[in-house]
N, C-alpha and C. Protein backbone atom coordinates (compact mmCIF):
# COMPACT_ATOMS: atom_id res chain seq x y z
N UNK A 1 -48.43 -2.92 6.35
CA UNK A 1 -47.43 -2.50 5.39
C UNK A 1 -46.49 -1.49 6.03
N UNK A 2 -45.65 -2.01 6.42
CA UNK A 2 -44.37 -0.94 7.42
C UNK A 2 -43.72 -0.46 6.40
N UNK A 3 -43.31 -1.06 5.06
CA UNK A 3 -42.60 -0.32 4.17
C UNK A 3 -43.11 0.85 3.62
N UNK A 4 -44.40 1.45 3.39
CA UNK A 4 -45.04 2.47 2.77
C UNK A 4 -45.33 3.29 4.19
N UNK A 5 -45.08 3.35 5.52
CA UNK A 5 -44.67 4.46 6.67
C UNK A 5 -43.52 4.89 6.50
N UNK A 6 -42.55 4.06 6.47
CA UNK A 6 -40.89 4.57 6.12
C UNK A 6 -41.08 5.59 4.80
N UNK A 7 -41.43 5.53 3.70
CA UNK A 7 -41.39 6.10 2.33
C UNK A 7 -40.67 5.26 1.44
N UNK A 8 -40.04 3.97 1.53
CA UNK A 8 -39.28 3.05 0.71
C UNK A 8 -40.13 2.30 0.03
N UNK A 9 -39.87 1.87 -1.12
CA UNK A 9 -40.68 0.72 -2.00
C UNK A 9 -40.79 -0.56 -1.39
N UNK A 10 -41.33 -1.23 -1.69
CA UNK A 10 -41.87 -3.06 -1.50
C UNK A 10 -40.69 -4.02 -2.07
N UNK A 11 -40.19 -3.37 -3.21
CA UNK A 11 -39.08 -3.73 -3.79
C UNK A 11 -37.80 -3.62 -3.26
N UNK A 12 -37.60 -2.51 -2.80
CA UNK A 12 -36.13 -2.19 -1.71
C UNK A 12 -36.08 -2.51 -0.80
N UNK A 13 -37.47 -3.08 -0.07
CA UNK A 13 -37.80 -2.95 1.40
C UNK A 13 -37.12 -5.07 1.12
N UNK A 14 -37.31 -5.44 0.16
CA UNK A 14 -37.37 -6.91 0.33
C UNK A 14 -36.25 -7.53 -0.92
N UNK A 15 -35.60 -6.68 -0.74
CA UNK A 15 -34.37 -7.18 -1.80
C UNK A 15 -33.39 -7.79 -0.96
N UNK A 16 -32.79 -8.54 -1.58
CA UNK A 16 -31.76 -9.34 -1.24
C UNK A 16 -30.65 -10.03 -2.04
N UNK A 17 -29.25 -9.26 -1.95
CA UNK A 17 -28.79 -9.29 -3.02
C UNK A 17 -27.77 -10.38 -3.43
N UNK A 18 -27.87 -10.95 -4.76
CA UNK A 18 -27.29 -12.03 -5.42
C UNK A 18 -26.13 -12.11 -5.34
N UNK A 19 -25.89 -12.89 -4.22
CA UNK A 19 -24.29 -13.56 -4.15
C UNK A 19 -23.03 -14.41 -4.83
N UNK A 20 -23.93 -14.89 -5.76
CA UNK A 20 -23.64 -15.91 -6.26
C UNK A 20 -23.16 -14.72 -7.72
N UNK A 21 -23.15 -13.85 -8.12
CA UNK A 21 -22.46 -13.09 -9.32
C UNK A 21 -21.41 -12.65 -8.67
N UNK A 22 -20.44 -12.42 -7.57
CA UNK A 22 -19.16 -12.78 -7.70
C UNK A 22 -18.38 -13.30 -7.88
N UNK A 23 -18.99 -14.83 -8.15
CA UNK A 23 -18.08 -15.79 -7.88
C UNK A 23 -16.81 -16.10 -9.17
N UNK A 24 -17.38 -15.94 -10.42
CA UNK A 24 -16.53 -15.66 -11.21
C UNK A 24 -15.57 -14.42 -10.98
N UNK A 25 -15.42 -13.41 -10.34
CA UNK A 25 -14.76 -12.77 -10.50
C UNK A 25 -13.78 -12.96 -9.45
N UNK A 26 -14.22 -13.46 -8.36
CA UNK A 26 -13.44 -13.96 -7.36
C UNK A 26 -12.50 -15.22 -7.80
N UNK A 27 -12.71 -15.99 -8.33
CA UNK A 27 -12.15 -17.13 -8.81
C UNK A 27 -10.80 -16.64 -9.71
N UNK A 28 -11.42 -15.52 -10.40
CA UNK A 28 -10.21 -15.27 -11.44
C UNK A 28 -9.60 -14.26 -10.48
N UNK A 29 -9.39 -13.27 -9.53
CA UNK A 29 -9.01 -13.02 -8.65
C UNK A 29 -7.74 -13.79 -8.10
N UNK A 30 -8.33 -14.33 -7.49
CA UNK A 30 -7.77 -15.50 -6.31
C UNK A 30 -6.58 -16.39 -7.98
N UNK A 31 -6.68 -16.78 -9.15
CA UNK A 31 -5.83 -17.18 -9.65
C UNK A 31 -5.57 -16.24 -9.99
N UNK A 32 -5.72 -14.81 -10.02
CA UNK A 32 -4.27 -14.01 -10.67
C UNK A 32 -3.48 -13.78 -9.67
N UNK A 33 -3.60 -13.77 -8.19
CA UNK A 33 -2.85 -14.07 -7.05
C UNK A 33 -1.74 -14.78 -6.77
N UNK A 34 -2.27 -15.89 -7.22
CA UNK A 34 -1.47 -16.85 -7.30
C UNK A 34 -0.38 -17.11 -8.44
N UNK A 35 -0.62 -16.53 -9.46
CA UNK A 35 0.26 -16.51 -10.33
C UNK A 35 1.19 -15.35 -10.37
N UNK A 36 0.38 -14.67 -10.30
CA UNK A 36 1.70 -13.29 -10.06
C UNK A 36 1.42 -12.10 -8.74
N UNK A 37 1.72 -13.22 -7.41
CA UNK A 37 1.51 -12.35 -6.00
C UNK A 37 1.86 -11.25 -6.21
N UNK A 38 2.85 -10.64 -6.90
CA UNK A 38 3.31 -8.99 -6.64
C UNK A 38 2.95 -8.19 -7.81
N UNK A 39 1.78 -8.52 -8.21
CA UNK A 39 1.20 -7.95 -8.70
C UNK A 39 -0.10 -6.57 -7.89
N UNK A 40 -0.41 -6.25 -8.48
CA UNK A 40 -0.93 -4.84 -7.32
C UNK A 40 -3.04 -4.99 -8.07
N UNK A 41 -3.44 -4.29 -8.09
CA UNK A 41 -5.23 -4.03 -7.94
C UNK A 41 -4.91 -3.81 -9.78
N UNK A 42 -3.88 -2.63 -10.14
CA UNK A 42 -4.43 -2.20 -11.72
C UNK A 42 -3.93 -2.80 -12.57
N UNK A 43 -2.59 -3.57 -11.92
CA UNK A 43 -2.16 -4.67 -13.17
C UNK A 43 -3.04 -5.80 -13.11
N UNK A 44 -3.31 -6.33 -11.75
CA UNK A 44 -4.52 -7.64 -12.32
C UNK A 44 -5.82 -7.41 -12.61
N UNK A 45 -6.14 -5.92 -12.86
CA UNK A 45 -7.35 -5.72 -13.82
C UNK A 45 -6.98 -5.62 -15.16
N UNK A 46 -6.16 -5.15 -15.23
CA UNK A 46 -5.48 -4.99 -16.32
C UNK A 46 -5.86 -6.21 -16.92
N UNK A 47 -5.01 -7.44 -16.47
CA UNK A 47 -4.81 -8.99 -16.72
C UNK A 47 -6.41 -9.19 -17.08
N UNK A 48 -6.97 -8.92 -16.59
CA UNK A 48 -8.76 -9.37 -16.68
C UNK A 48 -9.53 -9.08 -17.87
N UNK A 49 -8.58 -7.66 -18.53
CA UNK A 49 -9.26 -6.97 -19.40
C UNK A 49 -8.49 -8.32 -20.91
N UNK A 50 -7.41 -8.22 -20.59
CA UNK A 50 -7.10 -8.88 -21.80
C UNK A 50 -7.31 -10.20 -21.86
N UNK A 51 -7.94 -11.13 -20.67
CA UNK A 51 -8.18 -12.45 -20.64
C UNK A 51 -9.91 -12.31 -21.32
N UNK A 52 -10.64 -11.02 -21.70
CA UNK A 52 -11.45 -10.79 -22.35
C UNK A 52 -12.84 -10.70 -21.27
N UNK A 53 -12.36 -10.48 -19.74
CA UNK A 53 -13.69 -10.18 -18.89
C UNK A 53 -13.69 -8.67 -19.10
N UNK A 54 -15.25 -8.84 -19.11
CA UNK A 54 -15.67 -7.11 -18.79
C UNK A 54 -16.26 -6.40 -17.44
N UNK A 55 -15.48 -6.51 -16.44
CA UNK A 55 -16.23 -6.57 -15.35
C UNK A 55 -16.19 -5.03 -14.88
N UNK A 56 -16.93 -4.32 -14.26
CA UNK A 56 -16.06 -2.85 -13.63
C UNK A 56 -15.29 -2.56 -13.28
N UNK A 57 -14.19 -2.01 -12.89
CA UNK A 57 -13.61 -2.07 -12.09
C UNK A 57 -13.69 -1.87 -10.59
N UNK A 58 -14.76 -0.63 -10.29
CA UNK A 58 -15.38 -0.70 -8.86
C UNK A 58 -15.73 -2.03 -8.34
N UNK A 59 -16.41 -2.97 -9.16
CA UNK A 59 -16.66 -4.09 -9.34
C UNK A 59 -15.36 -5.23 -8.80
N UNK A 60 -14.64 -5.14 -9.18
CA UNK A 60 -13.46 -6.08 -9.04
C UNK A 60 -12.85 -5.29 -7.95
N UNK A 61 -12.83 -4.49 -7.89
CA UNK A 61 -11.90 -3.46 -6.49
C UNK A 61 -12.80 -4.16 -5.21
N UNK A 62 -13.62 -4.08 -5.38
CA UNK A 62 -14.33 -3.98 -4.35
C UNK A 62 -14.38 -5.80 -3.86
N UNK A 63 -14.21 -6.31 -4.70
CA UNK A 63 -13.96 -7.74 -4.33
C UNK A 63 -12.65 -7.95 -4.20
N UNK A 64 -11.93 -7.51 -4.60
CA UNK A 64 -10.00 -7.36 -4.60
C UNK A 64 -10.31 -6.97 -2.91
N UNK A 65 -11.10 -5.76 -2.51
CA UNK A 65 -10.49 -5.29 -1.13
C UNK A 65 -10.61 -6.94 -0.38
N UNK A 66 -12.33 -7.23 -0.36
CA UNK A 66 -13.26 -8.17 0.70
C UNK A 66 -11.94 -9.57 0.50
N UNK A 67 -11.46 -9.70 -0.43
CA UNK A 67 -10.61 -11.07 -0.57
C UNK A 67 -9.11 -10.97 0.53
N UNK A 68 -9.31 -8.74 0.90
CA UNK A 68 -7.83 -8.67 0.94
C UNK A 68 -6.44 -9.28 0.65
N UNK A 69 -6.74 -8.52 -0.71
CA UNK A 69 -5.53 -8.55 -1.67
C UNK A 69 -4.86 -7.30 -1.58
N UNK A 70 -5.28 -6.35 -1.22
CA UNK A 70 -4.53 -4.96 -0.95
C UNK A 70 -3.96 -4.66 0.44
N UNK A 71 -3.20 -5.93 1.04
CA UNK A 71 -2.53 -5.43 2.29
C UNK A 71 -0.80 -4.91 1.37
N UNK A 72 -0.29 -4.22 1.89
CA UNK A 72 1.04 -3.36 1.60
C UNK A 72 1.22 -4.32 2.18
N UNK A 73 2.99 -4.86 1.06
CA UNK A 73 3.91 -5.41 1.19
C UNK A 73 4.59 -4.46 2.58
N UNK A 74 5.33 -5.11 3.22
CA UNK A 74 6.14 -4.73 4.02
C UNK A 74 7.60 -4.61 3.12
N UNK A 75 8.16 -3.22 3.37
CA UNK A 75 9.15 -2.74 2.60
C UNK A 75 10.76 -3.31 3.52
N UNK A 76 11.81 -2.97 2.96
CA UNK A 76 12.93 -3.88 3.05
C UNK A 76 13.60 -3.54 4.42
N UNK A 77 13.78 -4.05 5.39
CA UNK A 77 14.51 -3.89 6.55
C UNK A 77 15.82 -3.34 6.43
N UNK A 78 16.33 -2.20 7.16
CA UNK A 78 17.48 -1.28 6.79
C UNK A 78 18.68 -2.63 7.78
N UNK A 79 19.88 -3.02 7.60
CA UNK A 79 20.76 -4.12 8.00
C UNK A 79 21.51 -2.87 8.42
N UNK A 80 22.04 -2.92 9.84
CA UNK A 80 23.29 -2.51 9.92
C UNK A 80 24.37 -2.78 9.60
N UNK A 81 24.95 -1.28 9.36
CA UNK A 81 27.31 -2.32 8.89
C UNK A 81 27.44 -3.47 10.05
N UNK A 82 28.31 -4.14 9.00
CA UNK A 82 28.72 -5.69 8.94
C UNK A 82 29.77 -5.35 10.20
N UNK A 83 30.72 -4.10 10.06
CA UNK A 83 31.63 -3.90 11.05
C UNK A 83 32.35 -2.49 11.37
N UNK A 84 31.10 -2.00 12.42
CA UNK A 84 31.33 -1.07 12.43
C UNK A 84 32.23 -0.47 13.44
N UNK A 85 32.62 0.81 12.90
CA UNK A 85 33.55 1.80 13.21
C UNK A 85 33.35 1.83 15.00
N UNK A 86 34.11 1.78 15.82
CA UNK A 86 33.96 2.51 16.88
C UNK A 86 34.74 4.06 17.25
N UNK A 87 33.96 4.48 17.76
CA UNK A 87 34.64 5.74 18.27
C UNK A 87 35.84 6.23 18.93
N UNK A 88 36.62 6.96 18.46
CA UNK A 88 38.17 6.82 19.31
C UNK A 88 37.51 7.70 20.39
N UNK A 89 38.25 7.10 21.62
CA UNK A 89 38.14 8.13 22.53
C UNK A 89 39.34 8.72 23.61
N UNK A 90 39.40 9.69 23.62
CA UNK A 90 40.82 10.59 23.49
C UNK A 90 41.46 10.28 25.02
N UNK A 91 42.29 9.97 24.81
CA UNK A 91 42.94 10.10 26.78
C UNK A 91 42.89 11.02 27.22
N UNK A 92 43.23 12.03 26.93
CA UNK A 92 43.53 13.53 27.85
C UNK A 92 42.82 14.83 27.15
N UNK A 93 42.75 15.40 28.10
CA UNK A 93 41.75 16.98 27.46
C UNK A 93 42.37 17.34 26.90
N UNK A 94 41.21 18.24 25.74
CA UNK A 94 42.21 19.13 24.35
C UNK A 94 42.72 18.16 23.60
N UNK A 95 42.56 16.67 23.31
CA UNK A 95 43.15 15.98 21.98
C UNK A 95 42.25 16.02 21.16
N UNK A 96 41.54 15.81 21.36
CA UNK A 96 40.68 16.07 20.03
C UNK A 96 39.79 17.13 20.18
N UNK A 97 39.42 17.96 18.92
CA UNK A 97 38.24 18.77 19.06
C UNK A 97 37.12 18.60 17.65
N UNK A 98 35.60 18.47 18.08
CA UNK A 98 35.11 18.97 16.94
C UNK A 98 34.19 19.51 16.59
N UNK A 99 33.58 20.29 15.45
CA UNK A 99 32.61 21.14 15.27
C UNK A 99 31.33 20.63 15.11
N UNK A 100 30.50 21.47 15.23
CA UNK A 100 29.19 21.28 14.57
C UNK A 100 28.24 22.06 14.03
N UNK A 101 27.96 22.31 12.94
CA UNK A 101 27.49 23.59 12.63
C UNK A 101 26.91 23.36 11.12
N UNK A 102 25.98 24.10 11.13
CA UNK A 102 24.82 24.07 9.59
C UNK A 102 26.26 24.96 8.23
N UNK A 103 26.20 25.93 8.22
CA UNK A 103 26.60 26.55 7.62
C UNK A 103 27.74 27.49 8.35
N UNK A 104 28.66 28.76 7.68
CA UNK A 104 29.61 29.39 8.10
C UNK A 104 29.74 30.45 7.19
N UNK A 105 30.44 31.72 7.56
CA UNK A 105 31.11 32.08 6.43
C UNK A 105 32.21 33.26 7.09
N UNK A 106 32.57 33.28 5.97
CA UNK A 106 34.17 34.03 6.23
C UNK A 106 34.37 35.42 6.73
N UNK A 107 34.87 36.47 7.06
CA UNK A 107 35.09 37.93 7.60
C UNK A 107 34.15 38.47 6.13
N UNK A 108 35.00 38.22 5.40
CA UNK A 108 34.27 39.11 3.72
C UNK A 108 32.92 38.98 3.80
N UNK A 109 32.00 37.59 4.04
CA UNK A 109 30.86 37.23 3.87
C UNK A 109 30.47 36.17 3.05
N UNK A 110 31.80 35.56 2.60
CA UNK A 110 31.39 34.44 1.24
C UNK A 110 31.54 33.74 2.39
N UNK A 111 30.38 32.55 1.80
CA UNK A 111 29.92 31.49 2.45
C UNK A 111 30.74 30.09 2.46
N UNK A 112 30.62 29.13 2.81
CA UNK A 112 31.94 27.99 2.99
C UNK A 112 31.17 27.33 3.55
């Protein structure tokens, strides 16, 4: 008896756990997916609650992750202008000048 050297029960030592009770929840999963992909983890529990399942939610999260349904959308690619500006660039020294600077202010002290 190796399980009563460890200190664990006969029962824990030889459990093996029932696979087959996700499968409903996976099923309805996998079709709320499909019906409304941009949907997120708390609206399609949400959906679950009013289709009249009572499941946990740790419960369904935790099968939401293993199905990975919670990969982040990839957000919208920034497009550059259609036609952009180029830079003038001056022929001769001293035509153009310009600043750069956070803040300023005047002899008095008011700011600008």
């Amino acid at each position: 008896m190796a399980c009563r050297t460890v200190g664990i029960s006969r029962s824990l030592y030889d459990y093996e756990p029932d696979t087959t009770r996700g499968q409903p929840v996976i099923k309805a999963l996998q079709r709320l997916a499909e019906d409304y992909p941009a949907y997120g983890f708390q609206m399609m529990f949400d959906k679950l609650k009013q289709d009249g399942y009572s499941w946990n939610h740790k419960r369904v999260y935790r099968i939401y992750k293993a199905l990975k349904l919670n990969l982040r959308s990839k957000g919208k690619k920034r497009l550059p202008s259609r036609f952009p500006i180029r830079l003038a660039v001056p022929c001769t020294v001293n035509q153009m000048w310009s600043a750069d600077f956070m803040n300023d202010s005047l002899m008095c002290g008011r700011r600008w």
